[in-house]
PDB file of N, CA and C in Angstrom:
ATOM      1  N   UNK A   1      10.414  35.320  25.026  1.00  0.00           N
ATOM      2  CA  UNK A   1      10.840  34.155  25.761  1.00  0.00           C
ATOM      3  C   UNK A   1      12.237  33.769  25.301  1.00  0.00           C
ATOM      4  N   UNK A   2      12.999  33.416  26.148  1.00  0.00           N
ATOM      5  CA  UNK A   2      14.089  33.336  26.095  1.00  0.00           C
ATOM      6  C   UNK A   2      15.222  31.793  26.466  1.00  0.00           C
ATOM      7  N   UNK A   3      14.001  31.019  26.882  1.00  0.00           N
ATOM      8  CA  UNK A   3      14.618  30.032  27.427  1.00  0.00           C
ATOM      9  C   UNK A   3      13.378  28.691  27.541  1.00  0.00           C
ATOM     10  N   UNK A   4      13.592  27.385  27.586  1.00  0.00           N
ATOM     11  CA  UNK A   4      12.857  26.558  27.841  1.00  0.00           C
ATOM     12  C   UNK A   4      11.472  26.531  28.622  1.00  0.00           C
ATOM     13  N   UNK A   5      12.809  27.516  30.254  1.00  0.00           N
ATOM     14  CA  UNK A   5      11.657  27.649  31.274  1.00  0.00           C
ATOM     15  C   UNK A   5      10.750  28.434  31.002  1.00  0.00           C
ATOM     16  N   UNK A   6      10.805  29.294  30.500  1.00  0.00           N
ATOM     17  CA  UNK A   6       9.970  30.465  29.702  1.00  0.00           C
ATOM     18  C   UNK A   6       8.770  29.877  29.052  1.00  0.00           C
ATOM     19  N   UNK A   7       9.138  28.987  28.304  1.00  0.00           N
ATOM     20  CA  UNK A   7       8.230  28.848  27.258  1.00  0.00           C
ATOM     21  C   UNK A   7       6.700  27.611  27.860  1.00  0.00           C
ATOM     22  N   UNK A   8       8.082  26.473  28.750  1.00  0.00           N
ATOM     23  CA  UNK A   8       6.810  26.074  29.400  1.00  0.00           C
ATOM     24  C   UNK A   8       5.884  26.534  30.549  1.00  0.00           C
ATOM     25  N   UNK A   9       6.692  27.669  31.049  1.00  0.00           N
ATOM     26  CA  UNK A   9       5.931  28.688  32.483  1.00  0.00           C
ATOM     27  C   UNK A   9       4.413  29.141  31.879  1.00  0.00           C
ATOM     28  N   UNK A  10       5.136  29.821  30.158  1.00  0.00           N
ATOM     29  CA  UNK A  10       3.627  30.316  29.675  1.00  0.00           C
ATOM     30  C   UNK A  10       2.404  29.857  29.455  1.00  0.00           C
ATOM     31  N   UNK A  11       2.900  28.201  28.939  1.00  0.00           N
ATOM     32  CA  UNK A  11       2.206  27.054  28.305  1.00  0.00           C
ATOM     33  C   UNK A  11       1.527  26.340  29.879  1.00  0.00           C
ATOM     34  N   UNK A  12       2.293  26.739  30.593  1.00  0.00           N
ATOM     35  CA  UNK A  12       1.377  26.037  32.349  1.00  0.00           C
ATOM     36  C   UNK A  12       0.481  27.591  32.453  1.00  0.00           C
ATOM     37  N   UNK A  13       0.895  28.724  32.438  1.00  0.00           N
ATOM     38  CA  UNK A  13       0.088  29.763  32.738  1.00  0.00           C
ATOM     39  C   UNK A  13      -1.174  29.641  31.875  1.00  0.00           C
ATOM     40  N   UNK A  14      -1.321  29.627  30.852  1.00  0.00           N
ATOM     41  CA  UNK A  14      -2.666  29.666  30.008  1.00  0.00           C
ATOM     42  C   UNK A  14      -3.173  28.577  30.054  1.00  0.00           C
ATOM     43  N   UNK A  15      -3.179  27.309  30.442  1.00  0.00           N
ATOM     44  CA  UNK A  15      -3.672  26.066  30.776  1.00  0.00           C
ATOM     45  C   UNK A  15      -4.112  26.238  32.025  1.00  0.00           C
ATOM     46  N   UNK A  16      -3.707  26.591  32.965  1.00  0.00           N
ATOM     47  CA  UNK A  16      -3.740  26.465  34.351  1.00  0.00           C
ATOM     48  C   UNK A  16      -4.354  27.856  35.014  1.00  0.00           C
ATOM     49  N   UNK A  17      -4.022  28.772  34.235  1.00  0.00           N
ATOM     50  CA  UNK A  17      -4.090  30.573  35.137  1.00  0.00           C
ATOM     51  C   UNK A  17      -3.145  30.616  35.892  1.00  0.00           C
ATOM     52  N   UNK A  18      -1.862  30.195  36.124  1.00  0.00           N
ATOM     53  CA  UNK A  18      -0.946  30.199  36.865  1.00  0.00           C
ATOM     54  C   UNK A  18      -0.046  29.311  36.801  1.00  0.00           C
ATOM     55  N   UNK A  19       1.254  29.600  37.926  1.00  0.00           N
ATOM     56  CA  UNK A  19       2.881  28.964  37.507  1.00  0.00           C
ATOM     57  C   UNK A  19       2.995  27.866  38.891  1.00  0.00           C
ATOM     58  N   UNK A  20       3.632  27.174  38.693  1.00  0.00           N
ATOM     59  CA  UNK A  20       4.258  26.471  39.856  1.00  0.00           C
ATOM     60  C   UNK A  20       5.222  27.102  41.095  1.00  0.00           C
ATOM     61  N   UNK A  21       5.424  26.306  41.686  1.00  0.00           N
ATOM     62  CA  UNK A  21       6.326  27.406  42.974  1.00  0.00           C
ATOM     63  C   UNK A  21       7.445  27.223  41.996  1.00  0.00           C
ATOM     64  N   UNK A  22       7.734  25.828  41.413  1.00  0.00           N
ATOM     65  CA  UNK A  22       9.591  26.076  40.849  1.00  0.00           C
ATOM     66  C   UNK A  22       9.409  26.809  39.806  1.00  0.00           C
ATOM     67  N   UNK A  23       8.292  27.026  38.374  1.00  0.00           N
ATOM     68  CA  UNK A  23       8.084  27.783  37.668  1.00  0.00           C
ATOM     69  C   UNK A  23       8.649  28.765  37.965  1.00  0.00           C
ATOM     70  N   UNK A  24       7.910  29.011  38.734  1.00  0.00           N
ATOM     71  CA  UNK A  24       7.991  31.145  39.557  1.00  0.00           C
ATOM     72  C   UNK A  24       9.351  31.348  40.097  1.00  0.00           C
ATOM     73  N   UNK A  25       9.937  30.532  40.333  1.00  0.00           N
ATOM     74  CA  UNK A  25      11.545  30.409  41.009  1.00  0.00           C
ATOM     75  C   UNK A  25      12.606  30.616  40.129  1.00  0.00           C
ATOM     76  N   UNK A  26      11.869  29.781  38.837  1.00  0.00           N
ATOM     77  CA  UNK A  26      13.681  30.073  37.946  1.00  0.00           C
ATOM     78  C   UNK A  26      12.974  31.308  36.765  1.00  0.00           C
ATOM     79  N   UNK A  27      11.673  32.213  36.778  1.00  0.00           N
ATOM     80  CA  UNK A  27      11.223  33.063  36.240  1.00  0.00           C
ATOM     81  C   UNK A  27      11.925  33.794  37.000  1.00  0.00           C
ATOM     82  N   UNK A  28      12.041  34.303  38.383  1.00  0.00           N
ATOM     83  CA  UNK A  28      12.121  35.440  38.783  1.00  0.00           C
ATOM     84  C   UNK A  28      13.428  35.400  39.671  1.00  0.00           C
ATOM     85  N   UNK A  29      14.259  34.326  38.808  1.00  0.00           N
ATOM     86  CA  UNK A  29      15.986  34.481  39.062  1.00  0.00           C
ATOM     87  C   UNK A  29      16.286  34.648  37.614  1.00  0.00           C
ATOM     88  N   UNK A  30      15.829  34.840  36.724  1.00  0.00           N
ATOM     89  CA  UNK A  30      16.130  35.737  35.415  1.00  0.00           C
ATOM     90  C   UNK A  30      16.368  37.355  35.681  1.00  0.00           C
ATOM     91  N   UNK A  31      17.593  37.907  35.162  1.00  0.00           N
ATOM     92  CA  UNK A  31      17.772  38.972  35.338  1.00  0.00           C
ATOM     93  C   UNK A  31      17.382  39.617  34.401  1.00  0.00           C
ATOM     94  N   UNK A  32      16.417  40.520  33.924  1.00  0.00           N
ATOM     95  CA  UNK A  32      15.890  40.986  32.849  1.00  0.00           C
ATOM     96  C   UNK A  32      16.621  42.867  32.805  1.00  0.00           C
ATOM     97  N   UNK A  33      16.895  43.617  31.582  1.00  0.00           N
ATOM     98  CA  UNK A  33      17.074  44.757  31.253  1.00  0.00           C
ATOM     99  C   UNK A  33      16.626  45.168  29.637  1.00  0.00           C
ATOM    100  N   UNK A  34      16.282  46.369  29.833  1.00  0.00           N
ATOM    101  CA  UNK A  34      15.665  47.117  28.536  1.00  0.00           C
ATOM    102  C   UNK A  34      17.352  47.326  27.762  1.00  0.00           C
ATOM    103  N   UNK A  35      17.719  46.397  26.128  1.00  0.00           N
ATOM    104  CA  UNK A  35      18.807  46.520  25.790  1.00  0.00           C
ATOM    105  C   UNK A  35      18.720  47.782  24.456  1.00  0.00           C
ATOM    106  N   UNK A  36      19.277  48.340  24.469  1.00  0.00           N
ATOM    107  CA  UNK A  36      19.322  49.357  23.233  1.00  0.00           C
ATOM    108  C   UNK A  36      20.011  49.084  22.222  1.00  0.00           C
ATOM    109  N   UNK A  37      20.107  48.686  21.038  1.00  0.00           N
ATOM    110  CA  UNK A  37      21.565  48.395  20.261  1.00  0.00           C
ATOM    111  C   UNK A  37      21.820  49.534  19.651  1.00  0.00           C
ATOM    112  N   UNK A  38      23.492  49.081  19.233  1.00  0.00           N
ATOM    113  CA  UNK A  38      24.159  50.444  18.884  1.00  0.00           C
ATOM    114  C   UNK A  38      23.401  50.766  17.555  1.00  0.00           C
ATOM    115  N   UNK A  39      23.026  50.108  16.519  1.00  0.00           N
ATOM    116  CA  UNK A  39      22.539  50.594  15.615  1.00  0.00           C
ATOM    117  C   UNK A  39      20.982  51.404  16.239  1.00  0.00           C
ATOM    118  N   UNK A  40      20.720  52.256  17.191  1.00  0.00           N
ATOM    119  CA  UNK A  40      19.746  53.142  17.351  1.00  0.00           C
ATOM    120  C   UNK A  40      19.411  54.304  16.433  1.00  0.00           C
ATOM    121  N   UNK A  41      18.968  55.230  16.486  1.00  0.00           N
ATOM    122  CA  UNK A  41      19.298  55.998  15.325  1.00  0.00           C
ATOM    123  C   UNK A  41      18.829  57.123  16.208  1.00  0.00           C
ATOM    124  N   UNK A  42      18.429  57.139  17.277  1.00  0.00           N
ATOM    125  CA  UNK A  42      17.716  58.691  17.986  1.00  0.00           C
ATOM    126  C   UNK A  42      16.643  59.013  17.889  1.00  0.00           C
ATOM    127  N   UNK A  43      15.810  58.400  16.628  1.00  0.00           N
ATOM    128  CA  UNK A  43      14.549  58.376  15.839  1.00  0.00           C
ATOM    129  C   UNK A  43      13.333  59.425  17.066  1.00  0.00           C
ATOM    130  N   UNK A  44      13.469  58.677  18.501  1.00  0.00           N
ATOM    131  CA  UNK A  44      12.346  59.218  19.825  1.00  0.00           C
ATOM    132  C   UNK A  44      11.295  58.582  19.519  1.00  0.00           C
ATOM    133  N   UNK A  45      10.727  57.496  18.671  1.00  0.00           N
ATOM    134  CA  UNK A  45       9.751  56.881  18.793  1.00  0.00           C
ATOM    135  C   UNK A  45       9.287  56.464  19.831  1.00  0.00           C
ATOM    136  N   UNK A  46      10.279  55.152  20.335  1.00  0.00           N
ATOM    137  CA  UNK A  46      10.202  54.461  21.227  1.00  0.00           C
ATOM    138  C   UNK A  46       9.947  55.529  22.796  1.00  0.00           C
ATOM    139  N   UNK A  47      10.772  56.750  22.553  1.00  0.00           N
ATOM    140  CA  UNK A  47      10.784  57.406  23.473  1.00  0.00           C
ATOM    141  C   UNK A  47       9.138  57.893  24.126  1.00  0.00           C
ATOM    142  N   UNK A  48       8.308  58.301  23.133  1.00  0.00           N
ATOM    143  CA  UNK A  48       7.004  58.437  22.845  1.00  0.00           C
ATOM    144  C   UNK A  48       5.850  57.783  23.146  1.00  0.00           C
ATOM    145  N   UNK A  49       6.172  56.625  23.086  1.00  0.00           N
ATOM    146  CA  UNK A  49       5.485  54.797  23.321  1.00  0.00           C
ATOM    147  C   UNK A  49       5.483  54.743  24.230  1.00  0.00           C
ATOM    148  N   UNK A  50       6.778  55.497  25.392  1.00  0.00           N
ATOM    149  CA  UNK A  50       7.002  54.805  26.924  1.00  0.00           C
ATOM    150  C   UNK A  50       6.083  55.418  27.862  1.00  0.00           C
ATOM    151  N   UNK A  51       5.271  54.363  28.246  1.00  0.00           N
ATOM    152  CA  UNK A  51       4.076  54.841  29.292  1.00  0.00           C
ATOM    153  C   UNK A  51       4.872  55.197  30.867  1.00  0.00           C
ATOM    154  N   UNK A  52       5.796  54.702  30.972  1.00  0.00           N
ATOM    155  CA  UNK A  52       6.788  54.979  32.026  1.00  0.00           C
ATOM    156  C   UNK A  52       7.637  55.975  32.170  1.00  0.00           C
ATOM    157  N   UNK A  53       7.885  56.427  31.107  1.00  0.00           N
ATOM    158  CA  UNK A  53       8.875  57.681  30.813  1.00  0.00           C
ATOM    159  C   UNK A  53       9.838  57.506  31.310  1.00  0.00           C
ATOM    160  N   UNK A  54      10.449  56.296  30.953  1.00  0.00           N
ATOM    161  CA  UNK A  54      11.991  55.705  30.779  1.00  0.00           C
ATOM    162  C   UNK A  54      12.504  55.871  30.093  1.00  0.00           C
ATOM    163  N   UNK A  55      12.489  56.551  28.681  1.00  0.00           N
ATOM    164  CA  UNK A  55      13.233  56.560  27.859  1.00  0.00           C
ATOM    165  C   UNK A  55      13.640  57.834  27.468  1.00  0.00           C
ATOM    166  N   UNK A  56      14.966  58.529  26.647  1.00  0.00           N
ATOM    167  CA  UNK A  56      14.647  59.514  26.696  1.00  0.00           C
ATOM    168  C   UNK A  56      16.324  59.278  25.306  1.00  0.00           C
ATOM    169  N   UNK A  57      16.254  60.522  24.987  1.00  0.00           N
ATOM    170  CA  UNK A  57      17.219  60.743  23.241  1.00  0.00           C
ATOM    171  C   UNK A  57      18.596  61.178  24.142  1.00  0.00           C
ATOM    172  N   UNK A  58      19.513  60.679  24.121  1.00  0.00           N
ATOM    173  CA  UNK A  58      20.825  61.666  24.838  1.00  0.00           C
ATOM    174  C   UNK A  58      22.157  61.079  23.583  1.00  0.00           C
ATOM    175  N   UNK A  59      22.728  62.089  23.438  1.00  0.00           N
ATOM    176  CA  UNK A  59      23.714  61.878  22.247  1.00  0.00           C
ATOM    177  C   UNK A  59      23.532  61.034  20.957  1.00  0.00           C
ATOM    178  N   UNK A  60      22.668  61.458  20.650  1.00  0.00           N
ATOM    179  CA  UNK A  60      21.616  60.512  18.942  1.00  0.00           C
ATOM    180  C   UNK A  60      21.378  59.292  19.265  1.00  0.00           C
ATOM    181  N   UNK A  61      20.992  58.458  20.594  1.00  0.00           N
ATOM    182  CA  UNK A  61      20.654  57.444  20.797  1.00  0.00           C
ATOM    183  C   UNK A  61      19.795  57.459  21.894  1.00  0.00           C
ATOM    184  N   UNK A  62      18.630  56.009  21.709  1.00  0.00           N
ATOM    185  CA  UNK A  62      18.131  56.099  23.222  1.00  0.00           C
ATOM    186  C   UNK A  62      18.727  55.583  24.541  1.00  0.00           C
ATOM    187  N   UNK A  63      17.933  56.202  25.217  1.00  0.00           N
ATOM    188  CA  UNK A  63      18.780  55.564  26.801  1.00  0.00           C
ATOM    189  C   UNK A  63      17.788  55.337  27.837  1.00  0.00           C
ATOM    190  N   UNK A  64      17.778  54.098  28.598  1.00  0.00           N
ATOM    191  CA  UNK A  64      16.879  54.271  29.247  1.00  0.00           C
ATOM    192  C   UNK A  64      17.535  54.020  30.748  1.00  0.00           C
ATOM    193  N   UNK A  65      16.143  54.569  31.390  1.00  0.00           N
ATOM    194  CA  UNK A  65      16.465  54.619  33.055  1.00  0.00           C
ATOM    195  C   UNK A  65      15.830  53.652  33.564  1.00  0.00           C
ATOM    196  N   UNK A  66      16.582  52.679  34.232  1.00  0.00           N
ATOM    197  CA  UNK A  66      16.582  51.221  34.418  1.00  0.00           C
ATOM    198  C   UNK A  66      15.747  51.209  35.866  1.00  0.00           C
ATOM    199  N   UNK A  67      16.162  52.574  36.254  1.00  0.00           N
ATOM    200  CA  UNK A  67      15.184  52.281  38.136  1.00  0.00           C
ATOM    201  C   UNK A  67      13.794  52.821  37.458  1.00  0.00           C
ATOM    202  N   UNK A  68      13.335  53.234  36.459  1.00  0.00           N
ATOM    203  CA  UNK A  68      11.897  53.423  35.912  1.00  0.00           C
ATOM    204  C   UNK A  68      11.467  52.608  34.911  1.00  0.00           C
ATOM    205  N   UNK A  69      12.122  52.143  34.391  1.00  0.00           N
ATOM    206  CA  UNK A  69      11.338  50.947  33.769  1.00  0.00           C
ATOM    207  C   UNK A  69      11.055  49.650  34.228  1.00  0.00           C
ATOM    208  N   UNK A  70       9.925  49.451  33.279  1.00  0.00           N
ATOM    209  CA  UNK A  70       9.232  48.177  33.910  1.00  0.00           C
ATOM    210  C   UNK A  70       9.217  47.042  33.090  1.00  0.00           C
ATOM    211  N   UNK A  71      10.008  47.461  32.333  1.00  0.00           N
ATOM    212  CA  UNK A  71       9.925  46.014  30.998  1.00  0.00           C
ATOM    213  C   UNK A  71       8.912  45.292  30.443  1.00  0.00           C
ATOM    214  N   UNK A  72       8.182  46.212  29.476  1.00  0.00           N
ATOM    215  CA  UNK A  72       7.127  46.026  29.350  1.00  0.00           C
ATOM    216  C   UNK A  72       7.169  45.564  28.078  1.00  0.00           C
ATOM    217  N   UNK A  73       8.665  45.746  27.598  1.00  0.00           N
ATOM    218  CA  UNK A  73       8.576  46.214  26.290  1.00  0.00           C
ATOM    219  C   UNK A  73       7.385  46.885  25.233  1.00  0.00           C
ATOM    220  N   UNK A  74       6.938  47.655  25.583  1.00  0.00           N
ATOM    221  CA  UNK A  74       5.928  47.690  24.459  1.00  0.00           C
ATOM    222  C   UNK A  74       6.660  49.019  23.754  1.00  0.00           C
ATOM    223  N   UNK A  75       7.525  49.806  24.170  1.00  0.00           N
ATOM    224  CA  UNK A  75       8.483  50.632  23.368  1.00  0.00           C
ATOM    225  C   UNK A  75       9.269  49.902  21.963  1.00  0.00           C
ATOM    226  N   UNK A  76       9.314  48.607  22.403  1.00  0.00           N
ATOM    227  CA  UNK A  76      10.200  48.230  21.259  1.00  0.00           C
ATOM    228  C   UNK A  76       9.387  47.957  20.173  1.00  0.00           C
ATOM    229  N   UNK A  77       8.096  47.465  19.916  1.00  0.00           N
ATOM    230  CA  UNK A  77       7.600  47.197  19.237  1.00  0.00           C
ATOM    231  C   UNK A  77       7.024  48.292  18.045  1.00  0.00           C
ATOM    232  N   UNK A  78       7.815  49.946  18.285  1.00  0.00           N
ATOM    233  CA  UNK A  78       7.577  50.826  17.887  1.00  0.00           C
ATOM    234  C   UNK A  78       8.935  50.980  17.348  1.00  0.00           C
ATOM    235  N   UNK A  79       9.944  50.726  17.487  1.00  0.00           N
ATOM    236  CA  UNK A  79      11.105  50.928  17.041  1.00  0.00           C
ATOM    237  C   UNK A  79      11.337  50.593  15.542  1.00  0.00           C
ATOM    238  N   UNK A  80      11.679  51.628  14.652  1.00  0.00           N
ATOM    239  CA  UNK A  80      11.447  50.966  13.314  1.00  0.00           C
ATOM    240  C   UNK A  80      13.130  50.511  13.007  1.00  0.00           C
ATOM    241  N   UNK A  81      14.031  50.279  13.671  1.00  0.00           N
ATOM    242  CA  UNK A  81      15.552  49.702  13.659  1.00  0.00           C
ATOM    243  C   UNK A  81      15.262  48.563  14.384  1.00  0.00           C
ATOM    244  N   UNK A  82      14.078  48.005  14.473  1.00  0.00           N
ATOM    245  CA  UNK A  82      14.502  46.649  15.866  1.00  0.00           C
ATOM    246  C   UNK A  82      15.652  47.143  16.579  1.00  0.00           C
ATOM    247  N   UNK A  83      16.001  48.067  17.535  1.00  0.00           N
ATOM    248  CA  UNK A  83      17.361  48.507  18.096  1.00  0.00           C
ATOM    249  C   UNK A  83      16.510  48.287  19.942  1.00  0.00           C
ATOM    250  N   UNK A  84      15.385  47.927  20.352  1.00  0.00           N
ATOM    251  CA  UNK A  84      15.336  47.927  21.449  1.00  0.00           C
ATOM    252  C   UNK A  84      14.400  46.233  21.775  1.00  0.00           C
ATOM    253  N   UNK A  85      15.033  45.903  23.154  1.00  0.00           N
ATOM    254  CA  UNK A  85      14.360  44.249  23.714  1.00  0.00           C
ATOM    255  C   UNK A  85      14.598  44.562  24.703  1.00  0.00           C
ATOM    256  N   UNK A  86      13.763  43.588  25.127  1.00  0.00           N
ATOM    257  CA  UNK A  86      14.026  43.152  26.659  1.00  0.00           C
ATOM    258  C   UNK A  86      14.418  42.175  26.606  1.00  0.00           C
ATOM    259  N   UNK A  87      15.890  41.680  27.197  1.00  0.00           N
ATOM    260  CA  UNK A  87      17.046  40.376  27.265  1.00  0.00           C
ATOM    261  C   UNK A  87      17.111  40.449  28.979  1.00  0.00           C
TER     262      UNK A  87
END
């Protein structure tokens, strides 16, 4: 979570089972991308993790393919550099 709206969208979702119309409005005018930082190391963990097969090792770093991922992050949580989020 990244922002106010974020935090109370979640806090109405698990109270409620669901978001408001404006909730859902300024959620899904967030532009979200899978970020890599330069400190990557090539490691292919993350690469491994990806149930999407977005990710992949090209010049000792990862890279991912943005029209196949789904931002799930659950790649990053395998990353032993913290070098991958979803921002």
């Amino acid at each position: 979570m990244q922002s106010v709206e974020e935090v109370d969208a979640n806090i109405a979702f698990w109270e409620s089972g669901g978001y408001t119309t404006e909730q859902k409005k300024a959620l899904e005018s967030k532009i979200r991308r899978l970020h890599i930082d330069d400190w990557c190391t090539g490691c292919g963990t993350c690469v491994k993790k990806c149930g999407q097969g977005a990710l992949s090792v090209c010049g000792g770093k990862a890279v991912c393919d943005h029209e196949i991922c789904v931002l799930c992050g659950y790649c990053s949580r395998y990353c032993p550099m913290w070098a991958v989020k979803v921002v």
